[in-house]
Protein backbone atom coordinates (compact mmCIF):
# COMPACT_ATOMS: atom_id res chain seq x y z
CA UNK A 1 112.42 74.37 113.56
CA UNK A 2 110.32 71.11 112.74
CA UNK A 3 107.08 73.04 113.24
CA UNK A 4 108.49 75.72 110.21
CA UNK A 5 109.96 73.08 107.77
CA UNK A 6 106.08 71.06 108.34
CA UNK A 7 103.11 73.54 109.07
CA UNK A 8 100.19 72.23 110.81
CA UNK A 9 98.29 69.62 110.57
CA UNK A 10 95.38 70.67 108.82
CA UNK A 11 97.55 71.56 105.90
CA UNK A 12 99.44 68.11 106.08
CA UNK A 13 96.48 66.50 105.77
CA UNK A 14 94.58 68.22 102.99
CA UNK A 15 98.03 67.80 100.79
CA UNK A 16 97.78 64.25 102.04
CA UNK A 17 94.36 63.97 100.52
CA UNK A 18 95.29 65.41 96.98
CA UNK A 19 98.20 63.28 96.58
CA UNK A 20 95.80 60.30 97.23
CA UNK A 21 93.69 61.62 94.85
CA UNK A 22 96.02 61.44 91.98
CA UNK A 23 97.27 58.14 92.84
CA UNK A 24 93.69 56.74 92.48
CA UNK A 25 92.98 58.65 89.58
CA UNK A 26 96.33 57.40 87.82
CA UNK A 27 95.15 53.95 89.13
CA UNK A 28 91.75 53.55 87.95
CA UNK A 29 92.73 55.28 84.51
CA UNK A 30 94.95 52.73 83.74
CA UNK A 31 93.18 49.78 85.68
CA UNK A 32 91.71 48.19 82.28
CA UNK A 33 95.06 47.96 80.46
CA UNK A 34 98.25 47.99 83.09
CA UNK A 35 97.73 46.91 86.88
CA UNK A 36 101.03 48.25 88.76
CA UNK A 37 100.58 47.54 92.73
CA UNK A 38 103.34 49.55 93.44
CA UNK A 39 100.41 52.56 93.08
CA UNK A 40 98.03 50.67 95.94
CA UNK A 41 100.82 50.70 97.49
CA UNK A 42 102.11 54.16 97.51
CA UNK A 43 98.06 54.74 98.18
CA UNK A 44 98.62 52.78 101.54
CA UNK A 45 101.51 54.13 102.67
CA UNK A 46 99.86 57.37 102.40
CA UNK A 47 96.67 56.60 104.34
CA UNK A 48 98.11 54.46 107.18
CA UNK A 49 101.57 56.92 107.39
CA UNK A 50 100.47 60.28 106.39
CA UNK A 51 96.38 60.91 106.41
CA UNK A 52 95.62 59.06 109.07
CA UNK A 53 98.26 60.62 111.91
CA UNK A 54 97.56 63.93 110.60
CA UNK A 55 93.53 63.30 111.35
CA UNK A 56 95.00 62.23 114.55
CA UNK A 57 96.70 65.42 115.46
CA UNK A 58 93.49 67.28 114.02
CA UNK A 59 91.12 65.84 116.00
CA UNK A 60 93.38 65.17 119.19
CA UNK A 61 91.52 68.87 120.12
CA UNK A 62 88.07 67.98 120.02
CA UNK A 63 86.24 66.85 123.22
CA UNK A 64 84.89 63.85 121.68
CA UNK A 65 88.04 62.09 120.54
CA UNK A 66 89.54 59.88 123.22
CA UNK A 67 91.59 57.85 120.38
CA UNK A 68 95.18 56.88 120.23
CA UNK A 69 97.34 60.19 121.09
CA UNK A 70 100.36 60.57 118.50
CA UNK A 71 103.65 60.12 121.62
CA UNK A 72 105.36 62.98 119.89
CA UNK A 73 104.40 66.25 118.61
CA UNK A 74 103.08 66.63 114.98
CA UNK A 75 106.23 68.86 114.14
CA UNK A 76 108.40 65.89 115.10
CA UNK A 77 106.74 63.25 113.59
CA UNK A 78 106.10 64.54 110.29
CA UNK A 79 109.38 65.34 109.86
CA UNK A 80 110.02 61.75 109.88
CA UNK A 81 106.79 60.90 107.89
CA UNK A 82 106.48 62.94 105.36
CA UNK A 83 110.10 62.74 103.85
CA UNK A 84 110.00 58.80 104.10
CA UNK A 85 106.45 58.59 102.21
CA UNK A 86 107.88 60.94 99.35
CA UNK A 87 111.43 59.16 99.51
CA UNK A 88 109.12 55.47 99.14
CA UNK A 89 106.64 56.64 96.70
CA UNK A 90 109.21 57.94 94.29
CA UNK A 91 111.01 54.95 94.28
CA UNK A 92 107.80 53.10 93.79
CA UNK A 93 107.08 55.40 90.55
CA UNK A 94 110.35 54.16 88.55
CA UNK A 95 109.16 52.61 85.56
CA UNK A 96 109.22 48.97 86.07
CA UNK A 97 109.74 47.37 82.42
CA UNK A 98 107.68 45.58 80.12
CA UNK A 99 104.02 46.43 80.68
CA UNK A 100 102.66 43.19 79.91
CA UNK A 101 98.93 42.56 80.87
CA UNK A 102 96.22 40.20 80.59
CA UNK A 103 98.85 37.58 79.14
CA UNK A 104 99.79 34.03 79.94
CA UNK A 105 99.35 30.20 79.59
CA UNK A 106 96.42 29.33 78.56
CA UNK A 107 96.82 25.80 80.65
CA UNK A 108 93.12 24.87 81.97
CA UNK A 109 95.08 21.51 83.40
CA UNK A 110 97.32 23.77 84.82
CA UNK A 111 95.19 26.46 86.72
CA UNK A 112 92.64 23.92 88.44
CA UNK A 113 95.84 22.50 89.69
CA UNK A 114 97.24 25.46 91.65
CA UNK A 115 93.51 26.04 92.60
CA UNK A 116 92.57 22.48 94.14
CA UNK A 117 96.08 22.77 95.81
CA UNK A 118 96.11 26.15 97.40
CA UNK A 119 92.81 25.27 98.54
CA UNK A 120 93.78 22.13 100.40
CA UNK A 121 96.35 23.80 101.82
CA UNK A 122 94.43 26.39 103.86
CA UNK A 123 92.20 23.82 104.71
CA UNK A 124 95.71 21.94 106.62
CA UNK A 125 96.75 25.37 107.57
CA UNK A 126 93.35 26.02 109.56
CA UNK A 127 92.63 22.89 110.94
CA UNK A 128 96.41 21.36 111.73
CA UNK A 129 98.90 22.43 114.00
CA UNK A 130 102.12 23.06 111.63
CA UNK A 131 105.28 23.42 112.90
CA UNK A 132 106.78 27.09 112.95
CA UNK A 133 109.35 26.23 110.09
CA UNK A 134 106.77 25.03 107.85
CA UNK A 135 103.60 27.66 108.01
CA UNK A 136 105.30 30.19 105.60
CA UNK A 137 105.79 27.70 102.85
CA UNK A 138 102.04 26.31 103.75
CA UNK A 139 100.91 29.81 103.75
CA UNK A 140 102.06 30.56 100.25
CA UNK A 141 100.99 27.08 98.86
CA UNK A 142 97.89 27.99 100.22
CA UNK A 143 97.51 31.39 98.04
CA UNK A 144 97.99 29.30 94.79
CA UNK A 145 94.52 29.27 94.48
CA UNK A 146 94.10 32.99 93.50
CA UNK A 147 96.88 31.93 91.46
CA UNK A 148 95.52 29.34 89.74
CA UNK A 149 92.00 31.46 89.36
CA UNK A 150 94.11 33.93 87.48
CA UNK A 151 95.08 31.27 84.96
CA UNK A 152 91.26 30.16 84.60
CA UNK A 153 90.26 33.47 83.96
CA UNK A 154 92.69 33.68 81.22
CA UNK A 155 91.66 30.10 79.89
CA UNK A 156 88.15 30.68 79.91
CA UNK A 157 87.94 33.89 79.24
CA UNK A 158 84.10 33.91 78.19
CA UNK A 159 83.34 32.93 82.36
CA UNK A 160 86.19 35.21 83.38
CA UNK A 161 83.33 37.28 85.45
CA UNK A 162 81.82 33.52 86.62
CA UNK A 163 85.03 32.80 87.92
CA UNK A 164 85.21 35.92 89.73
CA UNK A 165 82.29 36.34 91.18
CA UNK A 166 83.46 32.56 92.73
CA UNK A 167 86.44 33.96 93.89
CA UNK A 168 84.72 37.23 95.86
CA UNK A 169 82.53 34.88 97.52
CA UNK A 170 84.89 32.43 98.79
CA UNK A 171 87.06 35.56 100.18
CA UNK A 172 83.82 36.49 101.89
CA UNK A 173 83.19 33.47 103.21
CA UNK A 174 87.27 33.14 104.88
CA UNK A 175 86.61 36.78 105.75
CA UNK A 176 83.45 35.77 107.72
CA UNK A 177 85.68 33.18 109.48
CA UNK A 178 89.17 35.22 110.16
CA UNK A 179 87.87 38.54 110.04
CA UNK A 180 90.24 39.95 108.05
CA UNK A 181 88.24 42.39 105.49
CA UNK A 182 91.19 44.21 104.36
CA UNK A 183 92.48 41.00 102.76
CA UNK A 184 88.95 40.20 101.12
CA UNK A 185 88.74 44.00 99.58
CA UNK A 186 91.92 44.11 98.30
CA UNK A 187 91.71 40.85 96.49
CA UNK A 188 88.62 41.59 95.27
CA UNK A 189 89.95 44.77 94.02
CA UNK A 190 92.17 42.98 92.31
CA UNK A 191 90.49 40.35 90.78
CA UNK A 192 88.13 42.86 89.65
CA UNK A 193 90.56 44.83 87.96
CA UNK A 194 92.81 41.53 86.33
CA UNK A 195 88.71 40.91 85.34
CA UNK A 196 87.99 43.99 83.03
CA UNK A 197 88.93 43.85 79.49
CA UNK A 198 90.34 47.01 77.77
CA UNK A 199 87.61 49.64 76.98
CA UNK A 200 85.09 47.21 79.20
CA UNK A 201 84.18 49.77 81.66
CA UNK A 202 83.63 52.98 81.21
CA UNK A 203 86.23 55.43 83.52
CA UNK A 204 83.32 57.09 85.32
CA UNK A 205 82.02 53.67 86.10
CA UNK A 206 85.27 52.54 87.45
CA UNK A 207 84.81 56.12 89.63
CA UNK A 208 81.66 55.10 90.93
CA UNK A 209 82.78 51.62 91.78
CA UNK A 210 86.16 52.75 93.96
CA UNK A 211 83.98 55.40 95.71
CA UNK A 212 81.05 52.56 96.73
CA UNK A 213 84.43 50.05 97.58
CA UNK A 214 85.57 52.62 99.88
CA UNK A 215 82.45 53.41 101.38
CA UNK A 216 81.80 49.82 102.27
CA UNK A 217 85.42 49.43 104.05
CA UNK A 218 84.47 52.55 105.56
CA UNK A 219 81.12 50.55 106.32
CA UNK A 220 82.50 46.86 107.37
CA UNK A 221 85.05 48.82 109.51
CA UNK A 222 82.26 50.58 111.81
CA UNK A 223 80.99 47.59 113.08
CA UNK A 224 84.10 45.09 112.44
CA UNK A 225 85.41 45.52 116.48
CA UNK A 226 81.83 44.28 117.25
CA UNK A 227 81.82 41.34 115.01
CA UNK A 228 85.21 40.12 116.24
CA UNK A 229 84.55 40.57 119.69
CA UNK A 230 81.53 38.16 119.41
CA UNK A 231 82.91 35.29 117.83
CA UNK A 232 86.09 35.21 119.53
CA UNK A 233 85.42 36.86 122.76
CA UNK A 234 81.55 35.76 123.66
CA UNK A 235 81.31 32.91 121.58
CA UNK A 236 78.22 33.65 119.93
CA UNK A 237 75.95 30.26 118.98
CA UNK A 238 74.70 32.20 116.19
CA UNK A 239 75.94 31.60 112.34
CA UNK A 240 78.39 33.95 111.48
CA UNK A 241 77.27 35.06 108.77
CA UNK A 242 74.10 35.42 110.64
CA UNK A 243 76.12 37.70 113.01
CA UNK A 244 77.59 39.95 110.18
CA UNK A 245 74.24 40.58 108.18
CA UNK A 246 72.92 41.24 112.16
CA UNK A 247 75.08 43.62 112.53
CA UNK A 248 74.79 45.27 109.03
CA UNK A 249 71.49 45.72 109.37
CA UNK A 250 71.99 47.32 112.27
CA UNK A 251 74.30 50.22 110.45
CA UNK A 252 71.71 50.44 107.43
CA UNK A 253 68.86 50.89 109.70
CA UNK A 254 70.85 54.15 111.07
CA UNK A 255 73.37 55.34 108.52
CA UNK A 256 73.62 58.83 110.99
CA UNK A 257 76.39 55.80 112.77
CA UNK A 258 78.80 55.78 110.32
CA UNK A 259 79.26 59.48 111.80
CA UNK A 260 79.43 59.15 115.44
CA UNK A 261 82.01 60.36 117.10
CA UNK A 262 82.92 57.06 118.27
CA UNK A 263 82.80 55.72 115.15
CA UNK A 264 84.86 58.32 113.08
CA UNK A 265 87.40 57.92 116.32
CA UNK A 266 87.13 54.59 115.27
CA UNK A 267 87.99 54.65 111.51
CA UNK A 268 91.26 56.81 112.67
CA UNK A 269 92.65 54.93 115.48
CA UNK A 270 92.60 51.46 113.51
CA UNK A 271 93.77 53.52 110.17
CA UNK A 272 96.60 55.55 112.28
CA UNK A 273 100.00 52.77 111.76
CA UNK A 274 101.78 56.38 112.35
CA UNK A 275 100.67 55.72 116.34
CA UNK A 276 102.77 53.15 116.63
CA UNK A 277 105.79 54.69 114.78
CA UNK A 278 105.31 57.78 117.08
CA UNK A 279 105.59 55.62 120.20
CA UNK A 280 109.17 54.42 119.08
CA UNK A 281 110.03 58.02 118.28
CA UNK A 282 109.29 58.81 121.66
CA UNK A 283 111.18 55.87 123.45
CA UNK A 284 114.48 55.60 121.14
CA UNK A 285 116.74 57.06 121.63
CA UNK A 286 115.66 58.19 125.25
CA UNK A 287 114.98 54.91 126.86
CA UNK A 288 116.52 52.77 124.07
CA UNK A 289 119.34 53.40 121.82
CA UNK A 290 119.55 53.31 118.02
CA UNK A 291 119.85 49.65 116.49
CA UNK A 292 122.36 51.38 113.88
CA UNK A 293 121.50 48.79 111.33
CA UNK A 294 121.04 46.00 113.40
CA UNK A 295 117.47 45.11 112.76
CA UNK A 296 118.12 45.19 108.92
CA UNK A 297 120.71 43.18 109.06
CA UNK A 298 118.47 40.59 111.02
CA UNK A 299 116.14 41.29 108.40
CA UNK A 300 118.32 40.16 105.93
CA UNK A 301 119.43 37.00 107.53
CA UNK A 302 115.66 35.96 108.02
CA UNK A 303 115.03 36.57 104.49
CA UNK A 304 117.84 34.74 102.91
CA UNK A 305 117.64 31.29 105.25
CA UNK A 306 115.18 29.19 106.10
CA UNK A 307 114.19 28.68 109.54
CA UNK A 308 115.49 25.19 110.12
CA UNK A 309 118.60 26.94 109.31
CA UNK A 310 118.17 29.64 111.44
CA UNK A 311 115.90 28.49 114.04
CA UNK A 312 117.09 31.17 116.27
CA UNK A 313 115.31 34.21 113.82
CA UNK A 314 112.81 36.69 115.08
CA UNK A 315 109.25 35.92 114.45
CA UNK A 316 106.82 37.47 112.34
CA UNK A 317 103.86 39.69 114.15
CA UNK A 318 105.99 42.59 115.19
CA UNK A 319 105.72 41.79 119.32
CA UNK A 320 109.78 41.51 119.91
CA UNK A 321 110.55 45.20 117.75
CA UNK A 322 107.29 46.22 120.03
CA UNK A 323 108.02 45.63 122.93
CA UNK A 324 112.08 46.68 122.30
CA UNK A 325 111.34 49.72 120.39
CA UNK A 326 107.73 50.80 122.26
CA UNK A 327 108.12 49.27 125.52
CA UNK A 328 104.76 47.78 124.52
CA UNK A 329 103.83 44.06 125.71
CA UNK A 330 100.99 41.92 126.82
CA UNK A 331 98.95 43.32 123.67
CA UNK A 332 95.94 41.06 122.80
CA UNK A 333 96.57 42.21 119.02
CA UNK A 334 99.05 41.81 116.78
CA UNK A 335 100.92 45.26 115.77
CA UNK A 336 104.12 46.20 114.77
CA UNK A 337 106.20 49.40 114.73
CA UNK A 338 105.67 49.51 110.85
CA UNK A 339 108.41 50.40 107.95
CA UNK A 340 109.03 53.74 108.71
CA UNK A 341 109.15 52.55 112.89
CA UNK A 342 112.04 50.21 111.55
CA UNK A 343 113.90 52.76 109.62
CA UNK A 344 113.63 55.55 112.52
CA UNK A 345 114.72 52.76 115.26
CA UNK A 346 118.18 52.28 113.11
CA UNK A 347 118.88 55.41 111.91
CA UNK A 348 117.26 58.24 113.38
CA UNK A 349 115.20 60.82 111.56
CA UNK A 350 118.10 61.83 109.55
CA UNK A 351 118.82 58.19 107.66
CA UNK A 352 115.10 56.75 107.84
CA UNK A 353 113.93 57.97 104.17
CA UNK A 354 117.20 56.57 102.78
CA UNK A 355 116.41 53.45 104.11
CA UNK A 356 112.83 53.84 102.56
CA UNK A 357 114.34 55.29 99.01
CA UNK A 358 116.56 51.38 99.26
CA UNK A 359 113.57 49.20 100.52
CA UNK A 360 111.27 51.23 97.61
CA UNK A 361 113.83 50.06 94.88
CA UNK A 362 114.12 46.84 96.14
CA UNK A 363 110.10 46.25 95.52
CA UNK A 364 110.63 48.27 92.57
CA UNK A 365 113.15 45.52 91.30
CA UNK A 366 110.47 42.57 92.55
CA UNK A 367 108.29 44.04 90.43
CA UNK A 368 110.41 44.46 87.37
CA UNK A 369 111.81 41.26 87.52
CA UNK A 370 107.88 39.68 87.97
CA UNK A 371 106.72 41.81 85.13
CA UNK A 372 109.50 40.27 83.14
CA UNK A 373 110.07 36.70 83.20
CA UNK A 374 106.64 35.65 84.54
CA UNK A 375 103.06 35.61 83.49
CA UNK A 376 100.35 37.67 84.88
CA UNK A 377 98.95 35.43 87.91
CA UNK A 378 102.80 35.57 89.80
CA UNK A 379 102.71 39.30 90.14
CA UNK A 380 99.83 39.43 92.75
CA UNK A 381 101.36 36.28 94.17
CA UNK A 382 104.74 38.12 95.34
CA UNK A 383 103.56 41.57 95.63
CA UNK A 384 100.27 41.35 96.81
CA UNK A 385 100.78 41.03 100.69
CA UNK A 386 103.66 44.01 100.57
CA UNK A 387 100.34 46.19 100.47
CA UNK A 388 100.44 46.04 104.82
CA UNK A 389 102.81 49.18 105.89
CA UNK A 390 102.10 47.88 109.30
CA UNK A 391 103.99 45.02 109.18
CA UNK A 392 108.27 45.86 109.74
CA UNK A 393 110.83 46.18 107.00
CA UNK A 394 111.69 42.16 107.38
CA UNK A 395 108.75 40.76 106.97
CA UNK A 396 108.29 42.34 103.38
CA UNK A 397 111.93 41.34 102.51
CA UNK A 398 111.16 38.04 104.25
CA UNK A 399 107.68 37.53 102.06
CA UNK A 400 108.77 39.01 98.73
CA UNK A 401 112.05 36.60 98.89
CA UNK A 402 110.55 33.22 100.00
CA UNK A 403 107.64 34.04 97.78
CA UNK A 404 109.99 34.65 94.44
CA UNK A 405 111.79 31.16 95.00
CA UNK A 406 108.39 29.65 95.43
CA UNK A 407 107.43 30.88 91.95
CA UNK A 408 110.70 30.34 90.74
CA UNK A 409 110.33 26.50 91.84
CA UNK A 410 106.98 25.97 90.46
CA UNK A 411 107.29 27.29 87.15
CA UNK A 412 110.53 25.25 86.91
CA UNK A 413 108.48 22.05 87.72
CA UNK A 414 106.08 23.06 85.72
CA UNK A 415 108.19 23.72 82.65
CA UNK A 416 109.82 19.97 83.36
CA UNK A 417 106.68 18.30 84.03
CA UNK A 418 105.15 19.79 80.54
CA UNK A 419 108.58 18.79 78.68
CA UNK A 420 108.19 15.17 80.06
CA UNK A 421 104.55 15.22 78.67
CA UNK A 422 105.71 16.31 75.17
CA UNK A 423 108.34 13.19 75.41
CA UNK A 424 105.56 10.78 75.86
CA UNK A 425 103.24 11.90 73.52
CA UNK A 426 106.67 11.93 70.93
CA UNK A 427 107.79 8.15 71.78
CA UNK A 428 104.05 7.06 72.05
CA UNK A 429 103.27 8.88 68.34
């Protein structure tokens, strides 16, 4: 029955394709007036949860692929897939309020603040072991500084593309050091975009410039196993940035790579977050029973109090709902059964896109609310990290909570602290 309500893979994944290919092109149309992330995000969901799996099952055939095999047939598993991505997306497409861009305080004081701070802090973050209950609030005092460069660009907006340029090479240079690319090309993305001016760039520039920015993730990720393995694993003497533009080289010098087998195997397997949500489809209910709303509940609990409050709340990094819901352990990677793993594990097949349709809305009302009551710089700030679908349902809730009462907090102080200053200059006048 599955295998005549979804036909086979090939299908799934050229419809896959063109409904990424609108979502870009609605994207980059709009990318020099109105940013909405909810569209990268929609984009994500449908690489990681739809494209990706279905290469997967494509290529599972082929002599050369040895990759991650899908747990469950592709009849099975796109039932649960494809239904939660449309449910998700949808609720991702409700028009989110007042489309306010490119606005905001025009505080220079104010912006090198929340850079020089959110700087400091990833410094203390990197170099100083915090305790457990304090690393999320370090962690998002740490990504004031993008904040804070979002300010500068809007108070000097004549060295907006100085400031950026700043920006992409600092993200290079922590992406050098933590390896996580995917976090340097989507800010950069970003800060591109929050960049460009209305009528700036030409649409069939912006084309050409998401085609090259996908060709060099394509391009980092060939060779980004290597790099890792050599400056954690073999402790390379070597710069590392000496060890990246080694290793570059190495790919320009034979672009025929970038299509090996292994390589393309390679693009799939660490693209395919659908592997791990097959793996709990295949071990709950059989070898574990349904959580029947038990994890979300969790979820909630972790999101609404802090963990000195709750020191007794799951961890983020996905290893407990792993190795409960897999009956995965001793991985030397982090990985997670993902949203749609989450929704399955509590529900079944039958209730996980209604779960999605709720969790979609409640970004959906982030968003709204962001768009709303606070300037430009705070929307990244909250919705930004939301862009990982293989993180679980909690840790979304748990990041897009925290973060909102962080930026509720600041700008609070911030409106007090620029009150008090209008006192004093009032009694001193």
């Amino acid at each position: 029955m599955c295998c005549l309500l979804w036909p086979e893979p090939r299908l799934i994944l050229a419809t896959g394709l063109l409904l990424f290919a609108l979502e870009g092109w609605c994207f980059l149309r709009q990318s020099d007036r109105s940013i909405d992330l909810r569209v990268l995000l929609r984009m994500v969901a449908l690489v990681f949860m739809w494209i990706a799996p279905a290469l997967s099952y494509v290529f599972a055939d082929a002599d050369w692929y040895s990759g991650g095999v899908m747990a469950v047939p592709a009849g099975f598993y796109f039932t649960l897939a494809i239904p939660c991505t449309v449910a998700f997306n949808l609720a991702l497409s409700i028009p989110a309020g007042v489309a306010r861009t490119f606005s905001g305080i025009h505080d220079r004081a104010w912006g090198w603040l929340l850079l020089v701070t959110g700087l400091a802090a990833q410094q203390v973050l990197a170099q100083v072991d915090i305790p457990a209950a304090l690393r999320h609030p370090l962690y998002l005092t740490g990504q004031l500084w993008l904040v804070g460069l979002l300010f500068l660009q809007q108070a000097y907006p004549r060295r907006r593309w100085l400031l950026f340029g700043a920006g992409v090479l600092y993200l290079l240079f922590d992406a050098l050091h933590t390896t996580l690319f995917g976090y340097l090309m989507v800010w950069s993305l970003l800060l591109l975009c929050y960049t460009l001016r209305p009528g700036e760039v030409a649409l069939k520039y912006r084309l050409s410039a998401a085609a090259l920015l996908a060709l060099a993730g394509l391009f980092v990720l060939s060779f980004k196993y290597e790099y890792r393995q050599k400056i954690w694993y073999e402790h390379s003497a070597e710069p590392r940035w000496q060890i990246f533009l080694s290793l570059a080289g190495q790919r320009l010098l034979h672009p025929a790579d970038l299509l090996r087998p292994d390589i393309v195997q390679h693009y799939t397997d660490r693209l395919n977050q659908g592997y791990h949500t097959a793996l709990t489809m295949a071990y709950v209910p059989a070898k574990e029973p349904f959580a029947r709303g038990a994890t979300l509940l969790e979820d909630l609990r972790a999101a609404l109090l802090p963990r000195f409050l709750a020191p007794g709340k799951q961890r983020a990094g996905g290893a407990e709902n792993i190795r409960r819901f897999s009956g995965v352990s001793g991985q030397r990677w982090s990985s997670n059964i993902g949203h749609y793993g989450e929704a399955y594990v509590n529900f079944g097949v039958g209730g996980a896109w209604l779960v999605m349709l709720l969790y979609g809305l409640f970004i959906s009302a982030a968003w709204w609310m962001m768009r709303r009551y606070f300037p430009l710089p705070w929307w990244v700030f909250v919705l930004q990290p939301v862009l990982n679908v293989e993180e679980d349902i909690g840790m979304g809730l748990n990041h897009i909570v925290k973060a909102v009462l962080f930026a509720v907090g600041i700008v609070v102080v911030a409106g007090l602290w620029k009150r008090l200053r209008m006192v004093r200059r009032g009694v001193n006048q």
